[in-house]
ModelCIF file with pLDDT and N, C-alpha, C, O atoms, coordinates in Angstrom:
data_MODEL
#
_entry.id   MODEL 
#
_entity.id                         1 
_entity.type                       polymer 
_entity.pdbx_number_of_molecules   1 
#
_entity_poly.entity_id                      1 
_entity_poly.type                           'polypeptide(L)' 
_entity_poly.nstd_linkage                   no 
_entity_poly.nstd_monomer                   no 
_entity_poly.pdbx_seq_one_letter_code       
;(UNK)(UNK)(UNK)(UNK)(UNK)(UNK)(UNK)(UNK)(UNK)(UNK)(UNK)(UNK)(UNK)(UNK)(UNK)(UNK)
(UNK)(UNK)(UNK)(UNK)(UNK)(UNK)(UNK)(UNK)(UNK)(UNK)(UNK)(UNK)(UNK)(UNK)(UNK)(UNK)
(UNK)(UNK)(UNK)(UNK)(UNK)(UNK)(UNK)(UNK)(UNK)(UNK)(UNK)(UNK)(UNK)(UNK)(UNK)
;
_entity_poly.pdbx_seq_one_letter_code_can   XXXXXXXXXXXXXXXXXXXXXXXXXXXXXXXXXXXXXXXXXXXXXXX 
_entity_poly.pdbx_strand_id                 A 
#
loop_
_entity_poly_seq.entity_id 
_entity_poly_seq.num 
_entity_poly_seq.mon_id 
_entity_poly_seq.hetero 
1 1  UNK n 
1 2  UNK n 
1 3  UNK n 
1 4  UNK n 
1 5  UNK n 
1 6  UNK n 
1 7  UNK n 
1 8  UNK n 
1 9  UNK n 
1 10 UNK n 
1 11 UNK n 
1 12 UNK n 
1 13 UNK n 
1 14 UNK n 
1 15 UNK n 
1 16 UNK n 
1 17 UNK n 
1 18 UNK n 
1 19 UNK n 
1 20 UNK n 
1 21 UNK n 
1 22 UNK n 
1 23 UNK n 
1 24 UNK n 
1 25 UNK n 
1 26 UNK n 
1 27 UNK n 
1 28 UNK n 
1 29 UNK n 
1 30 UNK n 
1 31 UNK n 
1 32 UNK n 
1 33 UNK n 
1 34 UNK n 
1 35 UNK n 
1 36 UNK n 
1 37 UNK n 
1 38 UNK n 
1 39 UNK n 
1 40 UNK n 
1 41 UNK n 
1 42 UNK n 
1 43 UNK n 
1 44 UNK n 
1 45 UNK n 
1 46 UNK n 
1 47 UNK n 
#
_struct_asym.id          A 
_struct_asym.entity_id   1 
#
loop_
_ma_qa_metric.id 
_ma_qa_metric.mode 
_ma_qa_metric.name 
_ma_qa_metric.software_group_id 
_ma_qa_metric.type 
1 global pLDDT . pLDDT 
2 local  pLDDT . pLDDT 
#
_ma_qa_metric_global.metric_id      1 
_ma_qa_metric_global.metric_value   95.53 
_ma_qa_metric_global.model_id       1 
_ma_qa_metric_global.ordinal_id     1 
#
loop_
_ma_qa_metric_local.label_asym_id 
_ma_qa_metric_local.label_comp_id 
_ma_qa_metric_local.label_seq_id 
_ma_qa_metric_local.metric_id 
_ma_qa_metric_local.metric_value 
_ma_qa_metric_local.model_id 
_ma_qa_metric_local.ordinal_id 
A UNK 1  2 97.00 1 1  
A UNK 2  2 97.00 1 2  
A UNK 3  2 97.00 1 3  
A UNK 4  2 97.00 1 4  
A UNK 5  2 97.00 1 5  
A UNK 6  2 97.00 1 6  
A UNK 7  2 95.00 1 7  
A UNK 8  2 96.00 1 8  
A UNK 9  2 95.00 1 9  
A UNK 10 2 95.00 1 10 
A UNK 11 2 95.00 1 11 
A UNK 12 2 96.00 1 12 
A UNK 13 2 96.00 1 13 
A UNK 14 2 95.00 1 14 
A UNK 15 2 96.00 1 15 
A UNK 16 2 97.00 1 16 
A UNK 17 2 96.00 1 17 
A UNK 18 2 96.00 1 18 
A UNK 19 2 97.00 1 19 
A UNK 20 2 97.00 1 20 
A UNK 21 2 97.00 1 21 
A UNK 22 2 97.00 1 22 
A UNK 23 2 96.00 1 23 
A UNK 24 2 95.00 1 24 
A UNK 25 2 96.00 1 25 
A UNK 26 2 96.00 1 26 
A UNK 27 2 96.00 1 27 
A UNK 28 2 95.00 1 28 
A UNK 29 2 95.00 1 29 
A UNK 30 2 95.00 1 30 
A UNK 31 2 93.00 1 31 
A UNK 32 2 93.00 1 32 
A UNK 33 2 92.00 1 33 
A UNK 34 2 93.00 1 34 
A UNK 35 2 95.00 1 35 
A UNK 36 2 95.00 1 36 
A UNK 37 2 94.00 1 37 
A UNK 38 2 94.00 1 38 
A UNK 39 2 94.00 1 39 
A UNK 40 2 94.00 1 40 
A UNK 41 2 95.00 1 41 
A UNK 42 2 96.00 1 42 
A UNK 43 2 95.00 1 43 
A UNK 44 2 96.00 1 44 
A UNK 45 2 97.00 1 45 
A UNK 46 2 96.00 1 46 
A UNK 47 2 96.00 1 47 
#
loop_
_atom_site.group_PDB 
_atom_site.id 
_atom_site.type_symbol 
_atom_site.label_atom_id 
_atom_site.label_alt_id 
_atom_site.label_comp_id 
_atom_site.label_asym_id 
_atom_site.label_entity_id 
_atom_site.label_seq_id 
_atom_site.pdbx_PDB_ins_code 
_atom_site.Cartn_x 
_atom_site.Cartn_y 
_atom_site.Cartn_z 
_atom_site.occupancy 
_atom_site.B_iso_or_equiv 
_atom_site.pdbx_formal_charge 
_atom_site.auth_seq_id 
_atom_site.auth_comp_id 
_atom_site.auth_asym_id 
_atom_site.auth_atom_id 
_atom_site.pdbx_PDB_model_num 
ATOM 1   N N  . UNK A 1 1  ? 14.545 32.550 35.065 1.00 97.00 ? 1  UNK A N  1 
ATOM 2   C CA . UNK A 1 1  ? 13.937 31.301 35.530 1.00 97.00 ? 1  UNK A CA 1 
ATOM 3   C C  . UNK A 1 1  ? 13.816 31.198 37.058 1.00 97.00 ? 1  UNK A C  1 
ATOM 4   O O  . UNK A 1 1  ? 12.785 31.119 37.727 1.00 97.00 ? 1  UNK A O  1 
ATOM 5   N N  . UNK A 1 2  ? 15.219 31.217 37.503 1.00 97.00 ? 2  UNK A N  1 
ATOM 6   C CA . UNK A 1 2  ? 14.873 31.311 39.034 1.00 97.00 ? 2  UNK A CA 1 
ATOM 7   C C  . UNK A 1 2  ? 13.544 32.103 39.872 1.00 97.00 ? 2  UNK A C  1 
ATOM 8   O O  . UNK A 1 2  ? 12.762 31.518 40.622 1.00 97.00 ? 2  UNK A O  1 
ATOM 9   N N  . UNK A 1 3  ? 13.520 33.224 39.616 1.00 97.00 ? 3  UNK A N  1 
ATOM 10  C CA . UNK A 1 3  ? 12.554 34.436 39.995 1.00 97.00 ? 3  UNK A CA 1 
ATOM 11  C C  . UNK A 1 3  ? 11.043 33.742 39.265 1.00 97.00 ? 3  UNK A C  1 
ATOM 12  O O  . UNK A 1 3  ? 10.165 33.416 40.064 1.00 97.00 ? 3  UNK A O  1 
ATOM 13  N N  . UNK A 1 4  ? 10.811 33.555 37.921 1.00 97.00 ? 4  UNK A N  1 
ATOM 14  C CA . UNK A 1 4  ? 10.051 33.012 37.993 1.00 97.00 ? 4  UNK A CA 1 
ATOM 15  C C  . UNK A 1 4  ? 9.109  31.781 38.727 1.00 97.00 ? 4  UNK A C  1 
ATOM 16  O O  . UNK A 1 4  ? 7.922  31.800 39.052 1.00 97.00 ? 4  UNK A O  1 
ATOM 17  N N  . UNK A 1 5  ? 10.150 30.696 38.852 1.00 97.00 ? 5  UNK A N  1 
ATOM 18  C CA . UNK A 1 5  ? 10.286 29.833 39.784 1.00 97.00 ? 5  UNK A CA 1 
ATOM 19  C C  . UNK A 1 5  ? 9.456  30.150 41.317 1.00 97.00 ? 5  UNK A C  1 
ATOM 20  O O  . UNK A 1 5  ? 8.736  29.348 41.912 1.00 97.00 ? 5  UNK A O  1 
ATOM 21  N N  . UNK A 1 6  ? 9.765  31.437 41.705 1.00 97.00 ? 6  UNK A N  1 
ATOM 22  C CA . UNK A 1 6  ? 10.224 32.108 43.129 1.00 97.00 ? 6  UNK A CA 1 
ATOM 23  C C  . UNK A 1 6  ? 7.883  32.038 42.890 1.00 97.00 ? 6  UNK A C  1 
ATOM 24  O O  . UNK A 1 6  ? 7.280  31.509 43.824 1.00 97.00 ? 6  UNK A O  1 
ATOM 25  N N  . UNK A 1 7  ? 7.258  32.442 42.001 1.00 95.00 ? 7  UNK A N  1 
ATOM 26  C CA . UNK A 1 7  ? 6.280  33.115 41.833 1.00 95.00 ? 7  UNK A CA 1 
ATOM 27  C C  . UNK A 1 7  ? 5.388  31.607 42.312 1.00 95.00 ? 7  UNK A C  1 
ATOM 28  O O  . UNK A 1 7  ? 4.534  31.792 43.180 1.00 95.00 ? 7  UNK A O  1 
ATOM 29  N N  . UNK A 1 8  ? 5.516  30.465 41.901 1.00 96.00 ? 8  UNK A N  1 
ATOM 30  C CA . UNK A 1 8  ? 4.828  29.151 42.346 1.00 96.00 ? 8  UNK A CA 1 
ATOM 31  C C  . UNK A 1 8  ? 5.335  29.224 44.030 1.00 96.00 ? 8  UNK A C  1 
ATOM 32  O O  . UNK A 1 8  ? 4.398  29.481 44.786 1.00 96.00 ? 8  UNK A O  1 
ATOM 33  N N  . UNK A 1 9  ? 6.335  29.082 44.532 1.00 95.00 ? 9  UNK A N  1 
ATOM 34  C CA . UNK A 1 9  ? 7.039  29.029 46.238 1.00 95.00 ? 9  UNK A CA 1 
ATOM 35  C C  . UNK A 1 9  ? 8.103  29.351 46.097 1.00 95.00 ? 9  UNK A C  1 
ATOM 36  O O  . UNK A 1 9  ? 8.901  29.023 45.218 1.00 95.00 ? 9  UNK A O  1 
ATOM 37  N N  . UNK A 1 10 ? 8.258  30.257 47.244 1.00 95.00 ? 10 UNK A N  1 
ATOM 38  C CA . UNK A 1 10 ? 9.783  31.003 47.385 1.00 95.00 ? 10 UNK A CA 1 
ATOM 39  C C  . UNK A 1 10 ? 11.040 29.460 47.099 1.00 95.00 ? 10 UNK A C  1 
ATOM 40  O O  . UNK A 1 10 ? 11.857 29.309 46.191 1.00 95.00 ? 10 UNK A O  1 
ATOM 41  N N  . UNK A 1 11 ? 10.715 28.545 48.289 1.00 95.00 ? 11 UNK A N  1 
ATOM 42  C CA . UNK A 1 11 ? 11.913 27.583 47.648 1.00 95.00 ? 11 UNK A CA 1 
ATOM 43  C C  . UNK A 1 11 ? 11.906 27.589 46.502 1.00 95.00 ? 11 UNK A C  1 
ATOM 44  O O  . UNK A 1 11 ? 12.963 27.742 45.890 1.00 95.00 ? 11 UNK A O  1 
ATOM 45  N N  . UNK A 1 12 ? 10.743 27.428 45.871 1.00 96.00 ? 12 UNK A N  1 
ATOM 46  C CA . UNK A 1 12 ? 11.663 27.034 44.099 1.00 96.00 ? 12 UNK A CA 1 
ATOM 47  C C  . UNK A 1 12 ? 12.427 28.068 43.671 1.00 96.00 ? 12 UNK A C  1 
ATOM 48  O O  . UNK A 1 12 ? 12.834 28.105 42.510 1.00 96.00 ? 12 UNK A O  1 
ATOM 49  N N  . UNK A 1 13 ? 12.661 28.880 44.435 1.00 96.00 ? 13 UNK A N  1 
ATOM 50  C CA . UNK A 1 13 ? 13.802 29.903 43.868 1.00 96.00 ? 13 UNK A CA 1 
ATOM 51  C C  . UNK A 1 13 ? 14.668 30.118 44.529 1.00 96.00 ? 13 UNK A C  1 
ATOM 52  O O  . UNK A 1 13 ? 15.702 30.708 44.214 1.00 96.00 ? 13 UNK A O  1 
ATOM 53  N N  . UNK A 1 14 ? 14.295 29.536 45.860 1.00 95.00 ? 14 UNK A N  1 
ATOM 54  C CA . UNK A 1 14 ? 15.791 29.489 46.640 1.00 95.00 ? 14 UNK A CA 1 
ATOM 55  C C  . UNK A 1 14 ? 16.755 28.536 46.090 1.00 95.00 ? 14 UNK A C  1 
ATOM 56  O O  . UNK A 1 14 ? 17.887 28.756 45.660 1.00 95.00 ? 14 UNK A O  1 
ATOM 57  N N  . UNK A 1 15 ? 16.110 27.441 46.178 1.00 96.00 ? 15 UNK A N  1 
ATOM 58  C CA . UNK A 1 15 ? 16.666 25.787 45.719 1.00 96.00 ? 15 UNK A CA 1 
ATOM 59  C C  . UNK A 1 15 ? 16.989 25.824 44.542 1.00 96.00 ? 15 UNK A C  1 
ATOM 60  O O  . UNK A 1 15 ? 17.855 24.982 44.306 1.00 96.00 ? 15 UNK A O  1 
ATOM 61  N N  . UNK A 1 16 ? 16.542 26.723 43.221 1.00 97.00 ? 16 UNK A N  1 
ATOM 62  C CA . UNK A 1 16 ? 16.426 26.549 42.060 1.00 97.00 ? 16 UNK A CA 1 
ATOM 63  C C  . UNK A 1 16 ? 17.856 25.417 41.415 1.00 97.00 ? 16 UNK A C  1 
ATOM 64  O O  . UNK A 1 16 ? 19.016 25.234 41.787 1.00 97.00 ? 16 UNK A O  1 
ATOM 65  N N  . UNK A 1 17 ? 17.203 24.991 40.564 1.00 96.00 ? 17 UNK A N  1 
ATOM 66  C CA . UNK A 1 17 ? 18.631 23.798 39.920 1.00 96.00 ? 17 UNK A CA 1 
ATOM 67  C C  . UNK A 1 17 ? 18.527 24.210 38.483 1.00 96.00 ? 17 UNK A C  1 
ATOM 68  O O  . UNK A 1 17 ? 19.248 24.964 37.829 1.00 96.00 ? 17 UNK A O  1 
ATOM 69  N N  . UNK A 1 18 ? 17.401 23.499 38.134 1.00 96.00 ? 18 UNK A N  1 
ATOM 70  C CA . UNK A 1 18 ? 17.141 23.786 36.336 1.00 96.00 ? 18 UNK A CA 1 
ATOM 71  C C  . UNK A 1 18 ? 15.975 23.940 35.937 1.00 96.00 ? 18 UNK A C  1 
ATOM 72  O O  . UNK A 1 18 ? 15.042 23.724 36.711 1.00 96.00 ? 18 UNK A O  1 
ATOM 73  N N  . UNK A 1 19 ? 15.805 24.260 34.924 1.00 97.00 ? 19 UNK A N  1 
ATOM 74  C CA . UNK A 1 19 ? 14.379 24.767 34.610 1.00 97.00 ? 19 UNK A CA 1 
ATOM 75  C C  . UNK A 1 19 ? 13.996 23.924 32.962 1.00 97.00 ? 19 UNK A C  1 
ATOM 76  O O  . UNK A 1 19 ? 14.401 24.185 31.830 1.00 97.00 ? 19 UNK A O  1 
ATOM 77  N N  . UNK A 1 20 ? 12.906 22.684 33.549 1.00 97.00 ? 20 UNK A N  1 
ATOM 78  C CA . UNK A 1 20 ? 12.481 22.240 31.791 1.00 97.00 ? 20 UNK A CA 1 
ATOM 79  C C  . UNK A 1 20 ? 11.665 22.762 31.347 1.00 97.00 ? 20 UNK A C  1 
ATOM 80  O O  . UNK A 1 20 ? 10.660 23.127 31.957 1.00 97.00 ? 20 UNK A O  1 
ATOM 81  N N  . UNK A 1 21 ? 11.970 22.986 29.767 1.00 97.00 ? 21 UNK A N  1 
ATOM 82  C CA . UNK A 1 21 ? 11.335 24.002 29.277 1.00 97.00 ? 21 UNK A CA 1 
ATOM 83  C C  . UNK A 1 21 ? 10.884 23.308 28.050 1.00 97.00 ? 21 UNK A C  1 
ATOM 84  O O  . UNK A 1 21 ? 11.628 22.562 27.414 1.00 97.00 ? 21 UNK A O  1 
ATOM 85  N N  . UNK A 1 22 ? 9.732  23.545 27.743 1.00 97.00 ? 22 UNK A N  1 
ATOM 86  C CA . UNK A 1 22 ? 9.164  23.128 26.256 1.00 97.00 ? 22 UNK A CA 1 
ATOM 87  C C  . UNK A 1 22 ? 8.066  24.365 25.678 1.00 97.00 ? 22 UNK A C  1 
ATOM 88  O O  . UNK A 1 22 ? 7.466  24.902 26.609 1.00 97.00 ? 22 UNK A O  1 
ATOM 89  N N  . UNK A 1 23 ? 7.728  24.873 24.359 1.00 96.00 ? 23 UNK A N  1 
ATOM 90  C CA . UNK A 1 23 ? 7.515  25.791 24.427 1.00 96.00 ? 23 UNK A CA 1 
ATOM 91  C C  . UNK A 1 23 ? 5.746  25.248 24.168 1.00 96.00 ? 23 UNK A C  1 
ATOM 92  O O  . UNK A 1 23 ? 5.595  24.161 23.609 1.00 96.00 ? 23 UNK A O  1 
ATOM 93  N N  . UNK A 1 24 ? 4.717  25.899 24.516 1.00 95.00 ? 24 UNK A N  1 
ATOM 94  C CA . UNK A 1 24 ? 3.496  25.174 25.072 1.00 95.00 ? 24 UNK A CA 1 
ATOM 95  C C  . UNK A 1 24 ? 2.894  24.647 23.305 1.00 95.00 ? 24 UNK A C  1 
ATOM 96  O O  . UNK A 1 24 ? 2.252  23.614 23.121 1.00 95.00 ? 24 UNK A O  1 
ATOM 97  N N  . UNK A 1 25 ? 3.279  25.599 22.216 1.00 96.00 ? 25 UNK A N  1 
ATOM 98  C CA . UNK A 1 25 ? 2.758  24.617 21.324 1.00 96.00 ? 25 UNK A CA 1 
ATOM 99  C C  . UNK A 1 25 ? 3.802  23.139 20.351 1.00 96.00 ? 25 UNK A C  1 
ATOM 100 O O  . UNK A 1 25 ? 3.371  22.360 19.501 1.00 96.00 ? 25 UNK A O  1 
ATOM 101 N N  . UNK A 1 26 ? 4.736  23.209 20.736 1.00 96.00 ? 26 UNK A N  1 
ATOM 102 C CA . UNK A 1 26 ? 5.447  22.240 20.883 1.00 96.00 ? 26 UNK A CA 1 
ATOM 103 C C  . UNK A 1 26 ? 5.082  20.607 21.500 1.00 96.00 ? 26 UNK A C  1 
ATOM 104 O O  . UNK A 1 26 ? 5.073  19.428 21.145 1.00 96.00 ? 26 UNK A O  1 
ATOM 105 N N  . UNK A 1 27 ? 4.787  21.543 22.738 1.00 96.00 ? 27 UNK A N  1 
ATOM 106 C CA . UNK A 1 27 ? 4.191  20.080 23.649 1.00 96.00 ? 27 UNK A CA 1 
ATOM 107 C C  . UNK A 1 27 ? 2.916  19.992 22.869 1.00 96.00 ? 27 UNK A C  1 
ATOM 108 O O  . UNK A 1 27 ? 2.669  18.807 22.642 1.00 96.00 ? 27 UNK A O  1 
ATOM 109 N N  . UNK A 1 28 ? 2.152  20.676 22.450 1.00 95.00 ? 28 UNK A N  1 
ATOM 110 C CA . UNK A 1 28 ? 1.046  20.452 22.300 1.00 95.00 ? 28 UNK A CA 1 
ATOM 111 C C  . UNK A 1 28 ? 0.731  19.405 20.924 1.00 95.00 ? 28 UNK A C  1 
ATOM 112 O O  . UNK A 1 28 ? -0.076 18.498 20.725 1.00 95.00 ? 28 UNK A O  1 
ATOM 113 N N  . UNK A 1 29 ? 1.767  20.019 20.146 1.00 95.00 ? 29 UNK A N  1 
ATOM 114 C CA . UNK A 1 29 ? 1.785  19.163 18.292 1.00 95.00 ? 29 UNK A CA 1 
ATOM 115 C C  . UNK A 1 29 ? 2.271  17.403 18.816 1.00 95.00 ? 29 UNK A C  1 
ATOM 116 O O  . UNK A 1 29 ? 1.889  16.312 18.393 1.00 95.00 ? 29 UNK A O  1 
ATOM 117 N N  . UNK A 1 30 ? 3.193  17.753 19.826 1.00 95.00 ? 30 UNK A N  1 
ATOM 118 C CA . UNK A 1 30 ? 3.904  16.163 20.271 1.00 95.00 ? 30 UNK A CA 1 
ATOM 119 C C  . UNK A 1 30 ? 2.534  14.977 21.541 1.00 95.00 ? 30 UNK A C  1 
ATOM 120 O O  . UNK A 1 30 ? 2.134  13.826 21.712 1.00 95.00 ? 30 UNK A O  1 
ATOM 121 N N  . UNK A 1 31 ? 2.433  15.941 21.895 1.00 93.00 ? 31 UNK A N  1 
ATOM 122 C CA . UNK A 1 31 ? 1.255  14.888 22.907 1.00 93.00 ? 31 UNK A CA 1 
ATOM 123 C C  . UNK A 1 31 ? 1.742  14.560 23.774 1.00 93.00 ? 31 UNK A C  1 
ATOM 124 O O  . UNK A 1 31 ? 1.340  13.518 24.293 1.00 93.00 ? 31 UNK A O  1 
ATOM 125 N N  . UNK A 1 32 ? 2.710  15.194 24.289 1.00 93.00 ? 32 UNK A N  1 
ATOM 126 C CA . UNK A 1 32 ? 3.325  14.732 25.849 1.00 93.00 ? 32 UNK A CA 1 
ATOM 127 C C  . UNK A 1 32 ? 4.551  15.374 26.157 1.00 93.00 ? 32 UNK A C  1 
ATOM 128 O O  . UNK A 1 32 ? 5.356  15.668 25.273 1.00 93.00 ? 32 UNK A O  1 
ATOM 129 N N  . UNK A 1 33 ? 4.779  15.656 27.604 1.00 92.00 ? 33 UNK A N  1 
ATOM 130 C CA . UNK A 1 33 ? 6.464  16.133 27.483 1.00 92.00 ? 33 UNK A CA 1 
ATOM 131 C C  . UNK A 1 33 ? 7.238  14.976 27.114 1.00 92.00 ? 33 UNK A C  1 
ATOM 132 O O  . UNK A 1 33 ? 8.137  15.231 26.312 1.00 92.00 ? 33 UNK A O  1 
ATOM 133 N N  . UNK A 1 34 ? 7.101  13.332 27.609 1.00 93.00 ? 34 UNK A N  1 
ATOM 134 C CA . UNK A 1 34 ? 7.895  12.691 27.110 1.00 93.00 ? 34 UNK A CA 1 
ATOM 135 C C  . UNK A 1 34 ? 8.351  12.569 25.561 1.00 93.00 ? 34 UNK A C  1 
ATOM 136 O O  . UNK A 1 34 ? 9.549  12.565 25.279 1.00 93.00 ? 34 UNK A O  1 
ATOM 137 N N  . UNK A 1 35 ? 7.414  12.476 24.634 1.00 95.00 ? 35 UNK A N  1 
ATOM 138 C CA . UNK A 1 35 ? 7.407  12.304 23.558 1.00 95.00 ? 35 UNK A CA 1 
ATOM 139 C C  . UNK A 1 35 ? 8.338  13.591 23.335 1.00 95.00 ? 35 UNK A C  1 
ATOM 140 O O  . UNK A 1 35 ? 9.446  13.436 22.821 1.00 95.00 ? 35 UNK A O  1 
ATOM 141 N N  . UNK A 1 36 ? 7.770  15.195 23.820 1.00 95.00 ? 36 UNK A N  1 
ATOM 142 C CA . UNK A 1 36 ? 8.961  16.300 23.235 1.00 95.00 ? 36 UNK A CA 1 
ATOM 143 C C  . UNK A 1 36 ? 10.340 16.132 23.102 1.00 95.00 ? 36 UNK A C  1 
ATOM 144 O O  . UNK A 1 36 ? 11.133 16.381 22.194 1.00 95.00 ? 36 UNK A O  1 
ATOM 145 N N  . UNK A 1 37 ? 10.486 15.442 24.701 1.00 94.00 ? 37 UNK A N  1 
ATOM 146 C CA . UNK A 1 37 ? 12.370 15.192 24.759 1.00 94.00 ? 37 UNK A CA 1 
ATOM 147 C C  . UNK A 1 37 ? 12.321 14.439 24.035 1.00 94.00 ? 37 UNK A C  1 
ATOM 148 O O  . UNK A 1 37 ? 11.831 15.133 23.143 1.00 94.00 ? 37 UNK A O  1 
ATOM 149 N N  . UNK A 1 38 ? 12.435 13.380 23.550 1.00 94.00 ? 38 UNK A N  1 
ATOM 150 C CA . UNK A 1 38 ? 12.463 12.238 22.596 1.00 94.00 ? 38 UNK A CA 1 
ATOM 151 C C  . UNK A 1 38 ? 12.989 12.996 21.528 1.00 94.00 ? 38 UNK A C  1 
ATOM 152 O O  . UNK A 1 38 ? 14.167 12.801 21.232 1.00 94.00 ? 38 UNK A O  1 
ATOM 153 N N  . UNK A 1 39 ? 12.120 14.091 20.692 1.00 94.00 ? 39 UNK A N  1 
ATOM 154 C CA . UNK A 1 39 ? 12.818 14.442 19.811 1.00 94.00 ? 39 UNK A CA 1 
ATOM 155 C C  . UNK A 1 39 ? 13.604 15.559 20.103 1.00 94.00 ? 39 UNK A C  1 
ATOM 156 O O  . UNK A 1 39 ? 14.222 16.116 19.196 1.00 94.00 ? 39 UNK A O  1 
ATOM 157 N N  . UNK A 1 40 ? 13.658 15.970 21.301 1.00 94.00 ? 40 UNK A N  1 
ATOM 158 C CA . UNK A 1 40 ? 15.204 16.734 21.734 1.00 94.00 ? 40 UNK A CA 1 
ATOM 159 C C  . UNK A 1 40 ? 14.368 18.443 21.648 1.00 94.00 ? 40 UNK A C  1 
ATOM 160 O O  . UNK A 1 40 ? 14.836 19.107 20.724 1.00 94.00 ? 40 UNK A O  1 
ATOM 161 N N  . UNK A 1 41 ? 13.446 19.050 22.320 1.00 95.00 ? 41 UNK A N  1 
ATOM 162 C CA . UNK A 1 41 ? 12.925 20.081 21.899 1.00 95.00 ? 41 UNK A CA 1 
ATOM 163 C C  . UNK A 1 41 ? 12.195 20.407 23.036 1.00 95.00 ? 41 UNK A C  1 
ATOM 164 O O  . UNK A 1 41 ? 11.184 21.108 23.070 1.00 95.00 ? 41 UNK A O  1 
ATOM 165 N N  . UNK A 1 42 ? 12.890 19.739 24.180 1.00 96.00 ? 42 UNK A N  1 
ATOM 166 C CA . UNK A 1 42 ? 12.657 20.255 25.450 1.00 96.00 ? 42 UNK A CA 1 
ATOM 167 C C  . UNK A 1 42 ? 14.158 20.639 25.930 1.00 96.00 ? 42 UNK A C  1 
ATOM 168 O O  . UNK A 1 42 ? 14.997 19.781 25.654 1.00 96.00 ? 42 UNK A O  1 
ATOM 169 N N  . UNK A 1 43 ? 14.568 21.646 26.520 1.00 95.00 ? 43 UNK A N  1 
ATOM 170 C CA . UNK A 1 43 ? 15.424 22.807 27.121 1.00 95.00 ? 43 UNK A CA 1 
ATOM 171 C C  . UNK A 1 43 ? 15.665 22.528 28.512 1.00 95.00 ? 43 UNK A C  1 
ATOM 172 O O  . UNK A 1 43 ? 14.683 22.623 29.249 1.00 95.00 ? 43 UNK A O  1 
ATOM 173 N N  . UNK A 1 44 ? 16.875 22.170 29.077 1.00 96.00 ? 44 UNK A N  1 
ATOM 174 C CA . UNK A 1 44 ? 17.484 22.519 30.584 1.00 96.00 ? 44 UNK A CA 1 
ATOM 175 C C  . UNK A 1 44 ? 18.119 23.532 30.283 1.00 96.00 ? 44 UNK A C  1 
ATOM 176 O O  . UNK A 1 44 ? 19.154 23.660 29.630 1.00 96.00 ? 44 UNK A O  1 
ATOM 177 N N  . UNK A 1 45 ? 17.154 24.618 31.019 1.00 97.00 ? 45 UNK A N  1 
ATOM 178 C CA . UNK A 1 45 ? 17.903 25.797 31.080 1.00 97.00 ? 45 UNK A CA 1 
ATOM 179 C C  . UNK A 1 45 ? 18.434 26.201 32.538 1.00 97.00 ? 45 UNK A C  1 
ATOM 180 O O  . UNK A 1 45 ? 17.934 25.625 33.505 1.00 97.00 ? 45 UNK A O  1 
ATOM 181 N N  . UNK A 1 46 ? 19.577 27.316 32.764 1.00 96.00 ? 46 UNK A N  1 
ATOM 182 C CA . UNK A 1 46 ? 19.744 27.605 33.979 1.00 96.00 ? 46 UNK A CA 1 
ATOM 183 C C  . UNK A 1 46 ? 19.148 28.511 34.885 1.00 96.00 ? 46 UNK A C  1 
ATOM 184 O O  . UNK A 1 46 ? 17.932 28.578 35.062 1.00 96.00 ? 46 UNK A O  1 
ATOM 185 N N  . UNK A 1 47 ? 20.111 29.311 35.545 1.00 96.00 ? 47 UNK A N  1 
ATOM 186 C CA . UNK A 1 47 ? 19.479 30.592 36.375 1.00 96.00 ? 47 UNK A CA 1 
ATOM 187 C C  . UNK A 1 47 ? 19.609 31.828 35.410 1.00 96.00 ? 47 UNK A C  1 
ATOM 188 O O  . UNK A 1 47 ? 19.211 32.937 35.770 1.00 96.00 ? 47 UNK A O  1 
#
């Protein structure tokens, strides 16, 4: 995640904290990231 991070701007990989994660057809069946967390199927992942 971090390194990925690094590929949008180096800070986001210096700074890195957490990484939300939803997997793109997930978000897509739900209609929003809010709605994903809601049912718990969005991810704080680390480094």
């Amino acid at each position: 995640a971090p390194q990925a991070a690094g590929k949008i701007h180096t800070d986001f990989e210096r700074g890195f904290i957490k990484a939300e994660v939803v997997n793109y057809q997930d978000l897509l069946d739900n209609g929003s990231l809010a709605a994903a967390r809601e049912k718990g199927i969005v991810g704080m992942e680390g480094k």
